[in-house]
PDB file of N, CA and C in Angstrom:
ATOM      1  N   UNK A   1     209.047 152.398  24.054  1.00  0.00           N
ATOM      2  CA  UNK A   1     208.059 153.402  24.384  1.00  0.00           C
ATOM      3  C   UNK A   1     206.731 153.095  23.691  1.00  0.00           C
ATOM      4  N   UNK A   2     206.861 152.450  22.560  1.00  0.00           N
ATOM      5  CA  UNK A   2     205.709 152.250  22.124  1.00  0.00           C
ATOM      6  C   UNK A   2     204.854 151.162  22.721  1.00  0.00           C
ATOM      7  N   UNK A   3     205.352 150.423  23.521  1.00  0.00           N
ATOM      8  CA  UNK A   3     204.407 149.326  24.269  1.00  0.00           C
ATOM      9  C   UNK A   3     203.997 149.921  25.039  1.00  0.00           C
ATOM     10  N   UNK A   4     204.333 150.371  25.893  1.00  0.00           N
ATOM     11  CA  UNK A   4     203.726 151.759  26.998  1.00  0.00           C
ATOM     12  C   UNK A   4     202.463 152.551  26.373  1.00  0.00           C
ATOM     13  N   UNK A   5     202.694 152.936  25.327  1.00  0.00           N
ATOM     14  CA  UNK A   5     201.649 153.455  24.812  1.00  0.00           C
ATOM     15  C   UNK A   5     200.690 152.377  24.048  1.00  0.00           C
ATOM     16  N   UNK A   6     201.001 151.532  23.486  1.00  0.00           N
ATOM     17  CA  UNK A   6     200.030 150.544  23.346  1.00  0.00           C
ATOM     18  C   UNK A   6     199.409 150.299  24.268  1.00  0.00           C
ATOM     19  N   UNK A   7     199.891 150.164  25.338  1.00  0.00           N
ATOM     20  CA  UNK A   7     199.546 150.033  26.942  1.00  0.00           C
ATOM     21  C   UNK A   7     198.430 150.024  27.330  1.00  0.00           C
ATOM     22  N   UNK A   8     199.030 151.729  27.663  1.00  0.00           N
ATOM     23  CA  UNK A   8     197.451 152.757  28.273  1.00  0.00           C
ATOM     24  C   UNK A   8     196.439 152.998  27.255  1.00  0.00           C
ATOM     25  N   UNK A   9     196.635 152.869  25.691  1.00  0.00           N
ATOM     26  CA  UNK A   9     195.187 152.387  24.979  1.00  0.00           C
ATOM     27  C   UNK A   9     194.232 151.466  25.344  1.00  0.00           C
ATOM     28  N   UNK A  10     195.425 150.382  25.420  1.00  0.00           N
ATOM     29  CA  UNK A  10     194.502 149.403  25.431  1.00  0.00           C
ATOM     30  C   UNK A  10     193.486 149.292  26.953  1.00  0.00           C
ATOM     31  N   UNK A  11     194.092 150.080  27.839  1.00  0.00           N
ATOM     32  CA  UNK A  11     193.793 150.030  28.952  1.00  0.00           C
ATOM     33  C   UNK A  11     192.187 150.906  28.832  1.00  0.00           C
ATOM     34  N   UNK A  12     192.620 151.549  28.309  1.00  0.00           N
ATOM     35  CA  UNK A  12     191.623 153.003  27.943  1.00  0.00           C
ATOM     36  C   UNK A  12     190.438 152.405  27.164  1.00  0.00           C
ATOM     37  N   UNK A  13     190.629 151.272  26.102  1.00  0.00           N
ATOM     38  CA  UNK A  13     189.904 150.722  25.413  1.00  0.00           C
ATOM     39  C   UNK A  13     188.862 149.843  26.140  1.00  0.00           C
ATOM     40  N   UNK A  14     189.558 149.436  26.844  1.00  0.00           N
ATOM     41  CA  UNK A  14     188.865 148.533  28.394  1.00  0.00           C
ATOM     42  C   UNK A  14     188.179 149.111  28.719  1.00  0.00           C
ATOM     43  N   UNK A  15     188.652 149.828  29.679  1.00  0.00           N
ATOM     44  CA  UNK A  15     187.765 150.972  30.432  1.00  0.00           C
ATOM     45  C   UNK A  15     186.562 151.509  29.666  1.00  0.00           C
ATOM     46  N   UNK A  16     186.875 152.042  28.702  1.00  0.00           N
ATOM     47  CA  UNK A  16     185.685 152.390  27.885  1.00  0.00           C
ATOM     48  C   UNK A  16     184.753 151.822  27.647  1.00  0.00           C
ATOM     49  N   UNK A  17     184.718 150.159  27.119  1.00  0.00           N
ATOM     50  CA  UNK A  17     183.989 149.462  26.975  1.00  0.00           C
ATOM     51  C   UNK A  17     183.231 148.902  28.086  1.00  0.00           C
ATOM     52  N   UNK A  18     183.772 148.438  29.119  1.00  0.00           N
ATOM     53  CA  UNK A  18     182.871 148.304  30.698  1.00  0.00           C
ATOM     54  C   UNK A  18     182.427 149.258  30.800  1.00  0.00           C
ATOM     55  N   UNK A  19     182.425 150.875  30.937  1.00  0.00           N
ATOM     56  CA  UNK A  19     181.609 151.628  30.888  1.00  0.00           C
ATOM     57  C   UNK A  19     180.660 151.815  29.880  1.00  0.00           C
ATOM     58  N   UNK A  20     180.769 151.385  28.524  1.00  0.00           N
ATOM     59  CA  UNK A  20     179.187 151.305  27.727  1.00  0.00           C
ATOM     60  C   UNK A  20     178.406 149.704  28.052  1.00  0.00           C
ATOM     61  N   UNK A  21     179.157 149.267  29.024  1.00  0.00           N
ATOM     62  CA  UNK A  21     178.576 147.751  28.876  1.00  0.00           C
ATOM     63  C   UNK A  21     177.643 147.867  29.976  1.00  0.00           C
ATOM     64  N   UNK A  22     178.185 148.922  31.202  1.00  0.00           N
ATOM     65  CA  UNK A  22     177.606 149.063  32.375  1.00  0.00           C
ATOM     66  C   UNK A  22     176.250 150.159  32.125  1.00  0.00           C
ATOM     67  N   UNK A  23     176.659 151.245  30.908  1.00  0.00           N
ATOM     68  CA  UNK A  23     175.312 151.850  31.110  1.00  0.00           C
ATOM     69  C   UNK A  23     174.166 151.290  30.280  1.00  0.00           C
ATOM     70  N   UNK A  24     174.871 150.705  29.197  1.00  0.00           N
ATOM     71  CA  UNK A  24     173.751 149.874  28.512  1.00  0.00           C
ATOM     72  C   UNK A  24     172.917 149.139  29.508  1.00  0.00           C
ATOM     73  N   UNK A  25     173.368 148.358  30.405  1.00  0.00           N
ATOM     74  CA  UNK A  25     172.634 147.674  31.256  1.00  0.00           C
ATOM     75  C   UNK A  25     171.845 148.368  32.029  1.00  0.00           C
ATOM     76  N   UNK A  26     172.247 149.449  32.723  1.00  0.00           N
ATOM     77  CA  UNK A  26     171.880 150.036  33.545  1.00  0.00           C
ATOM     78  C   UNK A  26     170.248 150.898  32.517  1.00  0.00           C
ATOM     79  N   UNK A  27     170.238 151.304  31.296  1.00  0.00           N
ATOM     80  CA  UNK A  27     169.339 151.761  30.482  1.00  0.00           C
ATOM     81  C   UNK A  27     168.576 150.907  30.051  1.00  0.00           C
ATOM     82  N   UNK A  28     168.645 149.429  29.894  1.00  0.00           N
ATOM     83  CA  UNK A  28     167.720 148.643  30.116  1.00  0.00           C
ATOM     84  C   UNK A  28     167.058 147.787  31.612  1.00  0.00           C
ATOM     85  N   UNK A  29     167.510 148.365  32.261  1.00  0.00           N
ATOM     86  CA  UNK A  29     167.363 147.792  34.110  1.00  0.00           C
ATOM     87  C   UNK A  29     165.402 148.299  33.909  1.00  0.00           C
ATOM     88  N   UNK A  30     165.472 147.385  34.066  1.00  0.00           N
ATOM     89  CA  UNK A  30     163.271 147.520  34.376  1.00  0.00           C
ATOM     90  C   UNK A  30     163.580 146.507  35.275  1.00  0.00           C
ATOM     91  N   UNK A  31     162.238 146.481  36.570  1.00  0.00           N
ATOM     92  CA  UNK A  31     161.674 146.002  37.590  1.00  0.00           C
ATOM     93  C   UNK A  31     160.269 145.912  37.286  1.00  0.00           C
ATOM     94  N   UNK A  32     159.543 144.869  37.671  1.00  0.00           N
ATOM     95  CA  UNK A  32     158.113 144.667  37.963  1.00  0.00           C
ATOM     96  C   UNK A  32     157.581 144.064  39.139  1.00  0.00           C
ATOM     97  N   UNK A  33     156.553 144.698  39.853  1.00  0.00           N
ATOM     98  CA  UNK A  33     156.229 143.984  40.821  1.00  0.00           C
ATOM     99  C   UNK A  33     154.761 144.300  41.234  1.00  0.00           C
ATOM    100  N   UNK A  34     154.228 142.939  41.390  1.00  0.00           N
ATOM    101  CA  UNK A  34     152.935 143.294  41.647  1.00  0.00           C
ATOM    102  C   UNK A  34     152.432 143.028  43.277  1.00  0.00           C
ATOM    103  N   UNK A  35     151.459 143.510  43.575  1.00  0.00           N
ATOM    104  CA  UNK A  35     150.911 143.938  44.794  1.00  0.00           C
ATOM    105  C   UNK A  35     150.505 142.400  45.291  1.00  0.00           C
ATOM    106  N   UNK A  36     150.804 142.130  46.655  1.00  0.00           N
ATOM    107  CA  UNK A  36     149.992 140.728  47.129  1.00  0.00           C
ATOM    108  C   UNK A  36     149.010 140.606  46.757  1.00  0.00           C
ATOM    109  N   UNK A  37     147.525 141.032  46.500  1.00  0.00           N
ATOM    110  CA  UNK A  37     146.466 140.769  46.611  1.00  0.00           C
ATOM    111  C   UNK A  37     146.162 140.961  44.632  1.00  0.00           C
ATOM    112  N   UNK A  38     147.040 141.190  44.056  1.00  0.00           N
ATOM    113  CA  UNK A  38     146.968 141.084  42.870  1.00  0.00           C
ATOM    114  C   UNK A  38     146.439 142.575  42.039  1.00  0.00           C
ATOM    115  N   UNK A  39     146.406 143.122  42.791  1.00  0.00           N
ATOM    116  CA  UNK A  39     145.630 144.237  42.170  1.00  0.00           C
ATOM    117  C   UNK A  39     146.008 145.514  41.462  1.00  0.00           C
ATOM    118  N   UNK A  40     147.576 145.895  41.782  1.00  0.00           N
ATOM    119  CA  UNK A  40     148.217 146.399  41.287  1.00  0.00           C
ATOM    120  C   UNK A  40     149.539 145.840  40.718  1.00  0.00           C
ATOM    121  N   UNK A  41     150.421 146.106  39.572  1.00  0.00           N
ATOM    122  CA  UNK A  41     151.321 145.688  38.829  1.00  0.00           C
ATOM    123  C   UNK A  41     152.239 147.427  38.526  1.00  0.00           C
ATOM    124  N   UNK A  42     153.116 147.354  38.945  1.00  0.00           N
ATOM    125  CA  UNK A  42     154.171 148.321  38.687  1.00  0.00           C
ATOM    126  C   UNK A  42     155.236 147.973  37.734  1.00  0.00           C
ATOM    127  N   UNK A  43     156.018 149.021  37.079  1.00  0.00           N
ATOM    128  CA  UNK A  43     157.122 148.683  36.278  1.00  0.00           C
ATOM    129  C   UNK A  43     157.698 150.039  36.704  1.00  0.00           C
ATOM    130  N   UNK A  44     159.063 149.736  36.925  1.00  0.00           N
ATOM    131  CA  UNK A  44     160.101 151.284  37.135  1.00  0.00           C
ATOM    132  C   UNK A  44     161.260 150.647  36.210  1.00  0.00           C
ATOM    133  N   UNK A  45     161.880 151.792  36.179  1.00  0.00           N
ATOM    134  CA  UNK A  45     163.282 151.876  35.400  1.00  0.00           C
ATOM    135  C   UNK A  45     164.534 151.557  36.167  1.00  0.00           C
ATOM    136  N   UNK A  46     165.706 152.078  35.879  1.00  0.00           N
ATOM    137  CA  UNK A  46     167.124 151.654  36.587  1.00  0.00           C
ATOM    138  C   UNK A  46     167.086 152.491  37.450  1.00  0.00           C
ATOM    139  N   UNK A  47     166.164 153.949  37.345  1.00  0.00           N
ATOM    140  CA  UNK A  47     166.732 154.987  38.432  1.00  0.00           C
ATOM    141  C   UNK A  47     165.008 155.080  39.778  1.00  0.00           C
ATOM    142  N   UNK A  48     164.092 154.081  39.140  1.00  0.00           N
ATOM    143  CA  UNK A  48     163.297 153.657  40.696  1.00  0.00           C
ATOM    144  C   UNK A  48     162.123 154.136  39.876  1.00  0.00           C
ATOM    145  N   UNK A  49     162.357 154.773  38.712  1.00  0.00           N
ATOM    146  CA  UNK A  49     160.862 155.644  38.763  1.00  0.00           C
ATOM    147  C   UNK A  49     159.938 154.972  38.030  1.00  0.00           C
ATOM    148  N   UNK A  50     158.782 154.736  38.394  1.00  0.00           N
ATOM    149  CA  UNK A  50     157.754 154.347  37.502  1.00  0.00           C
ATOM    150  C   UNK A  50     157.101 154.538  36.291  1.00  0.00           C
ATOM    151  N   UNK A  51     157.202 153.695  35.163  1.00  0.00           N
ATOM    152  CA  UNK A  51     157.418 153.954  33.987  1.00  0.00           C
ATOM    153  C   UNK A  51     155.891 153.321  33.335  1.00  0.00           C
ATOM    154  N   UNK A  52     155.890 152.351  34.175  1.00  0.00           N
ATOM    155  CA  UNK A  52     154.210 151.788  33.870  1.00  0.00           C
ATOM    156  C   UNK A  52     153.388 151.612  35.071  1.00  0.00           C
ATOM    157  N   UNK A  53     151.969 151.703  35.090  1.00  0.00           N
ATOM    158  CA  UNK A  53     150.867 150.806  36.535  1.00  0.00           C
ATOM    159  C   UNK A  53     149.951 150.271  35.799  1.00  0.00           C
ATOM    160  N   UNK A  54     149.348 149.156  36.209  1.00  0.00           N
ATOM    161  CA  UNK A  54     148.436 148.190  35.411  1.00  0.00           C
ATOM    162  C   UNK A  54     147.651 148.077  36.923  1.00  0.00           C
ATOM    163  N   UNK A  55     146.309 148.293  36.837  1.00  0.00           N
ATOM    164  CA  UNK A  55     145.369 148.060  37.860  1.00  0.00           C
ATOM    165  C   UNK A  55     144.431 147.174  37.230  1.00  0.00           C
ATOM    166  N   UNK A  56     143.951 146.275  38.439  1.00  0.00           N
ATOM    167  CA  UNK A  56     142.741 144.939  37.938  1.00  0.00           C
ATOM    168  C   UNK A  56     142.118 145.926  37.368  1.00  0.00           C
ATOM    169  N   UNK A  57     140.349 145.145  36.319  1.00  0.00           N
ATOM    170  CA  UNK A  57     140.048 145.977  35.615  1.00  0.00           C
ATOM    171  C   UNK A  57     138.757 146.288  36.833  1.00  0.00           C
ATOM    172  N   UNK A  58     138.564 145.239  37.775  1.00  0.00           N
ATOM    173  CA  UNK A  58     137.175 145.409  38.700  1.00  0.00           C
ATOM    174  C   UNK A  58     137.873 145.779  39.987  1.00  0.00           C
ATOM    175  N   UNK A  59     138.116 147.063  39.843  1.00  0.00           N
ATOM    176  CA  UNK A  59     138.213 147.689  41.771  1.00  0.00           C
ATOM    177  C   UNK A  59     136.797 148.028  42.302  1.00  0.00           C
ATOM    178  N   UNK A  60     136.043 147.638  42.240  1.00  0.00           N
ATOM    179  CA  UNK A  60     134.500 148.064  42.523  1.00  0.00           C
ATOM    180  C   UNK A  60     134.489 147.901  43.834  1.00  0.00           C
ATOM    181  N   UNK A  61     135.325 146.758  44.528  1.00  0.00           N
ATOM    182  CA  UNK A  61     135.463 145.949  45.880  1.00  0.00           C
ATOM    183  C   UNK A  61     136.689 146.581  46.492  1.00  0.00           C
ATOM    184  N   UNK A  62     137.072 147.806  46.088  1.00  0.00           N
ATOM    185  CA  UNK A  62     138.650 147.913  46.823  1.00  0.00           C
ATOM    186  C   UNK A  62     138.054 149.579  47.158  1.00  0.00           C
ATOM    187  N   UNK A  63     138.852 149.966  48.045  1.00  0.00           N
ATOM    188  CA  UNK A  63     138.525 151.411  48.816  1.00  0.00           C
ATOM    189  C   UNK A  63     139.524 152.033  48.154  1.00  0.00           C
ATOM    190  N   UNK A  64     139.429 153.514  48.015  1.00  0.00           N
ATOM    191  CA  UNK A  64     140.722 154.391  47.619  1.00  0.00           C
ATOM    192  C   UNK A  64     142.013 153.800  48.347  1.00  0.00           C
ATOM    193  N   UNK A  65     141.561 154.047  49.686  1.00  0.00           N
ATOM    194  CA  UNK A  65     142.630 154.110  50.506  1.00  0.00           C
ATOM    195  C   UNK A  65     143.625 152.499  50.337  1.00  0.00           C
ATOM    196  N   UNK A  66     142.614 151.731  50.467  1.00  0.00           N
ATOM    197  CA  UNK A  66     143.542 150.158  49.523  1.00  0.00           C
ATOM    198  C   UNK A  66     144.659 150.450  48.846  1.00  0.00           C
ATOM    199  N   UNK A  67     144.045 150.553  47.394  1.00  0.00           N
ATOM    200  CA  UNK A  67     144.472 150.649  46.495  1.00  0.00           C
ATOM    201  C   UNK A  67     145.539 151.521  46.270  1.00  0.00           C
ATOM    202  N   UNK A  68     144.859 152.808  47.221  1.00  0.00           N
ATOM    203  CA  UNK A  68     146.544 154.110  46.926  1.00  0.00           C
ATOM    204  C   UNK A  68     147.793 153.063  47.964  1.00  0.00           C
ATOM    205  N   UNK A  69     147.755 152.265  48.870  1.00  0.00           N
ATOM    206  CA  UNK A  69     148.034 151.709  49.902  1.00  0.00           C
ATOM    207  C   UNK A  69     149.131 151.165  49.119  1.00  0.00           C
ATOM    208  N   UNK A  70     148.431 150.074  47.850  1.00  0.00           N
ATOM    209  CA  UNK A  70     148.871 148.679  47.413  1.00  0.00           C
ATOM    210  C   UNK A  70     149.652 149.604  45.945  1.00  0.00           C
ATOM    211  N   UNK A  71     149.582 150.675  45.531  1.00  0.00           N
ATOM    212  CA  UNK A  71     150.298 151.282  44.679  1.00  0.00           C
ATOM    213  C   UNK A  71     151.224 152.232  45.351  1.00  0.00           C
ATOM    214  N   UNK A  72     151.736 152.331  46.849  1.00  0.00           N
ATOM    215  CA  UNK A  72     152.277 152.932  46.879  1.00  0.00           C
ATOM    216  C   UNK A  72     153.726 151.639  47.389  1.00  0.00           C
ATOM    217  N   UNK A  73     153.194 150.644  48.256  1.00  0.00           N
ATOM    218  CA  UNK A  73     154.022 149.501  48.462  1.00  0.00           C
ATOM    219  C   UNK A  73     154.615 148.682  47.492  1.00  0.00           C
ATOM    220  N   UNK A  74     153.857 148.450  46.407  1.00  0.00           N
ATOM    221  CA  UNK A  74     154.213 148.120  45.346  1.00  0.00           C
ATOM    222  C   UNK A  74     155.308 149.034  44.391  1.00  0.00           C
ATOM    223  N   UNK A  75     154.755 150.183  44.443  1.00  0.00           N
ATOM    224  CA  UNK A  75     155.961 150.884  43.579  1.00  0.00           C
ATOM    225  C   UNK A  75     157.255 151.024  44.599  1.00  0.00           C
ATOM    226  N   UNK A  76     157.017 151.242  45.544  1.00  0.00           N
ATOM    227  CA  UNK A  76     158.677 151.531  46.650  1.00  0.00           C
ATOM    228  C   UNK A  76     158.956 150.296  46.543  1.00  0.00           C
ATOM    229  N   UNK A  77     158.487 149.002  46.664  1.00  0.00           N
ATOM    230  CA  UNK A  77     159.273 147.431  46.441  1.00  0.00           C
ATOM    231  C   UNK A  77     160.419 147.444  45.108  1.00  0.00           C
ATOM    232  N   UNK A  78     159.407 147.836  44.284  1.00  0.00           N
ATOM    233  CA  UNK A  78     159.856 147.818  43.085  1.00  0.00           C
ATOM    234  C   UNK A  78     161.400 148.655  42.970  1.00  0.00           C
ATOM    235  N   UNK A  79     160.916 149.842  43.719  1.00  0.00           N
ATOM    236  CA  UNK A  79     162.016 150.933  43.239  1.00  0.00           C
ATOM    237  C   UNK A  79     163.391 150.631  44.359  1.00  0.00           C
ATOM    238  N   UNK A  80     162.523 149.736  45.069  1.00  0.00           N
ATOM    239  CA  UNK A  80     163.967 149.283  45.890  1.00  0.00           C
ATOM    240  C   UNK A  80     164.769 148.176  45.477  1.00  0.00           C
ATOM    241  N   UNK A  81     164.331 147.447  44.334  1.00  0.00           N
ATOM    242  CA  UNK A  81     164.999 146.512  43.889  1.00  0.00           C
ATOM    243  C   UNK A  81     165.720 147.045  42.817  1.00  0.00           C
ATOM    244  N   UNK A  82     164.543 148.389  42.391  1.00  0.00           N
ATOM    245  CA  UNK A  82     165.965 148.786  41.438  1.00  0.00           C
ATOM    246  C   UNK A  82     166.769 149.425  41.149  1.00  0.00           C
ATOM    247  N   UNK A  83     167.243 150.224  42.702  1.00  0.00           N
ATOM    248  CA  UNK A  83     167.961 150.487  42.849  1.00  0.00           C
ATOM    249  C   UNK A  83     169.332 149.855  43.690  1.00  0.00           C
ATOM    250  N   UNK A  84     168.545 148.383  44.347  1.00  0.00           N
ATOM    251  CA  UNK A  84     169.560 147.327  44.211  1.00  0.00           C
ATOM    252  C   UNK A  84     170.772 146.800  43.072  1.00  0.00           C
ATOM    253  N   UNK A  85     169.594 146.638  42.093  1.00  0.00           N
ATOM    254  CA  UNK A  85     170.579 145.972  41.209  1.00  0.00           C
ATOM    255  C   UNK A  85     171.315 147.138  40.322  1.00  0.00           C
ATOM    256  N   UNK A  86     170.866 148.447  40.250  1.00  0.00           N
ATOM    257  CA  UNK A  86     171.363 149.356  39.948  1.00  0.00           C
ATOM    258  C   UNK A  86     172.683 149.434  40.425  1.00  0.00           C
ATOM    259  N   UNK A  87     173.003 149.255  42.384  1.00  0.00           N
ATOM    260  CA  UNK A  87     174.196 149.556  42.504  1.00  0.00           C
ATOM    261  C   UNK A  87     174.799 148.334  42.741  1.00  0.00           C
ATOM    262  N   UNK A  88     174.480 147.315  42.276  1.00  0.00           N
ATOM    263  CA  UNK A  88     175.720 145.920  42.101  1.00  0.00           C
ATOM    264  C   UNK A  88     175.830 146.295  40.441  1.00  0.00           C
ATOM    265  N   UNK A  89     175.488 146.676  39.617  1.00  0.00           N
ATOM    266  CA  UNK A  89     175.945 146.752  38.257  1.00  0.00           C
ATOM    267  C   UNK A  89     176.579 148.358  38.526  1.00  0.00           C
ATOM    268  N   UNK A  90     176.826 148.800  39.221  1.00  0.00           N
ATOM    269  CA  UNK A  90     177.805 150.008  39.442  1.00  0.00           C
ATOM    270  C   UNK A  90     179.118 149.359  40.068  1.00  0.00           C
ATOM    271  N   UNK A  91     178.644 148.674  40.695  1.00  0.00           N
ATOM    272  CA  UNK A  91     179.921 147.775  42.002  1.00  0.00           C
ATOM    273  C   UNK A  91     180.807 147.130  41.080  1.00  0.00           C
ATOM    274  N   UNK A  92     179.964 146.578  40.344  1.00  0.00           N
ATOM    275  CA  UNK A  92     181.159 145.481  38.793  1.00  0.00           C
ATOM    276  C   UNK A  92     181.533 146.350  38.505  1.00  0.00           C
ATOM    277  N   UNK A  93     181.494 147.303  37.828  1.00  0.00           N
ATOM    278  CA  UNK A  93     181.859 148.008  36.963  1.00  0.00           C
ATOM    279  C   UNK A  93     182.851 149.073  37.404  1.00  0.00           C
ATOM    280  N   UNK A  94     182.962 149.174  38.887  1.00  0.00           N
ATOM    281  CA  UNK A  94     184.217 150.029  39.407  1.00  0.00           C
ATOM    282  C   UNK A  94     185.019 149.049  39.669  1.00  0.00           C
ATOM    283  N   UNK A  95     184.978 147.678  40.292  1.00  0.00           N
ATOM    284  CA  UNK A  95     185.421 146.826  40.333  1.00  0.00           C
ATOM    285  C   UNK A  95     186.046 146.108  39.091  1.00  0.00           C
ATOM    286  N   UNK A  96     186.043 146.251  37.532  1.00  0.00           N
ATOM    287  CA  UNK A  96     186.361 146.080  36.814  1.00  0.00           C
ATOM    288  C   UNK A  96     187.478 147.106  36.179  1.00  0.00           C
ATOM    289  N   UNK A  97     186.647 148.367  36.095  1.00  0.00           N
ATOM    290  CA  UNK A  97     187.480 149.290  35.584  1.00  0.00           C
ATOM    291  C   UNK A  97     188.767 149.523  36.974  1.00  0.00           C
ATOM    292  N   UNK A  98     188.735 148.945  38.433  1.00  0.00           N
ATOM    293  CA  UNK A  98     190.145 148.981  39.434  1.00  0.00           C
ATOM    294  C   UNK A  98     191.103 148.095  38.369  1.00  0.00           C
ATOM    295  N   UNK A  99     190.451 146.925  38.000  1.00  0.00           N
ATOM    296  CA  UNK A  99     191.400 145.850  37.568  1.00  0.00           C
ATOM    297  C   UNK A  99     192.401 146.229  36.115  1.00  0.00           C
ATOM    298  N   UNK A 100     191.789 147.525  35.066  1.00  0.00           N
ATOM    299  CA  UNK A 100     192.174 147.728  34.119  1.00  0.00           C
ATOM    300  C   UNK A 100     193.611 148.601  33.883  1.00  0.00           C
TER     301      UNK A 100
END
C-alpha cells in the first residue's frame, strides 16, 4: 500500500510542477512587434494586452488616421501571437499533466 501512495505523490508532485513551469512561462510570455513602415513598436503580455508603445520620435509626416491605423494593426498582430503561443504552452501542459 505504500507504493500506491508513493505513487499518487509522486504523480501529484509532477503535476504540480508542470503547472508552475507552465505559468511561469506563461507570466513571462511578452510579444513585440513593430509596424511595417517602422513607426510604431508594440509590446503585450501572455494575455494580448499591451504593456508598452514606442512611436518614431518625428510623426510630423504621418496623419492621425496612419498612425491610429499602424497602432491598431500592430497591437492586434502582436496580441495574436500572443495568444498563440499562449495556447501551445497550455496544449503542453495538458498534454503533459494527461501523461502523469
Amino acid at each position: 500500500m505504500n507504493d500506491k501512495l508513493d505513487s499518487i505523490v509522486e504523480r501529484a508532485d509532477r503535476a504540480l510542477a508542470t503547472m508552475h513551469d507552465a505559468s511561469e512561462t506563461l507570466s513571462a510570455l511578452r510579444v513585440m512587434r513593430r509596424s511595417v513602415d517602422g513607426l510604431v513598436t508594440v509590446l503585450v503580455d501572455g494575455t494580448g494586452a499591451m504593456i508598452d508603445l514606442e512611436l518614431e520620435p518625428d510623426l510630423s509626416r504621418t496623419s492621425v488616421r496612419h498612425l491610429e491605423a499602424a497602432i491598431v494593426a500592430t497591437a492586434s498582430e502582436a496580441a495574436t501571437e500572443a495568444l498563440r503561443q499562449r495556447a501551445r504552452i497550455l496544449e503542453q501542459m495538458q498534454s503533459s499533466l494527461s501523461g502523469t
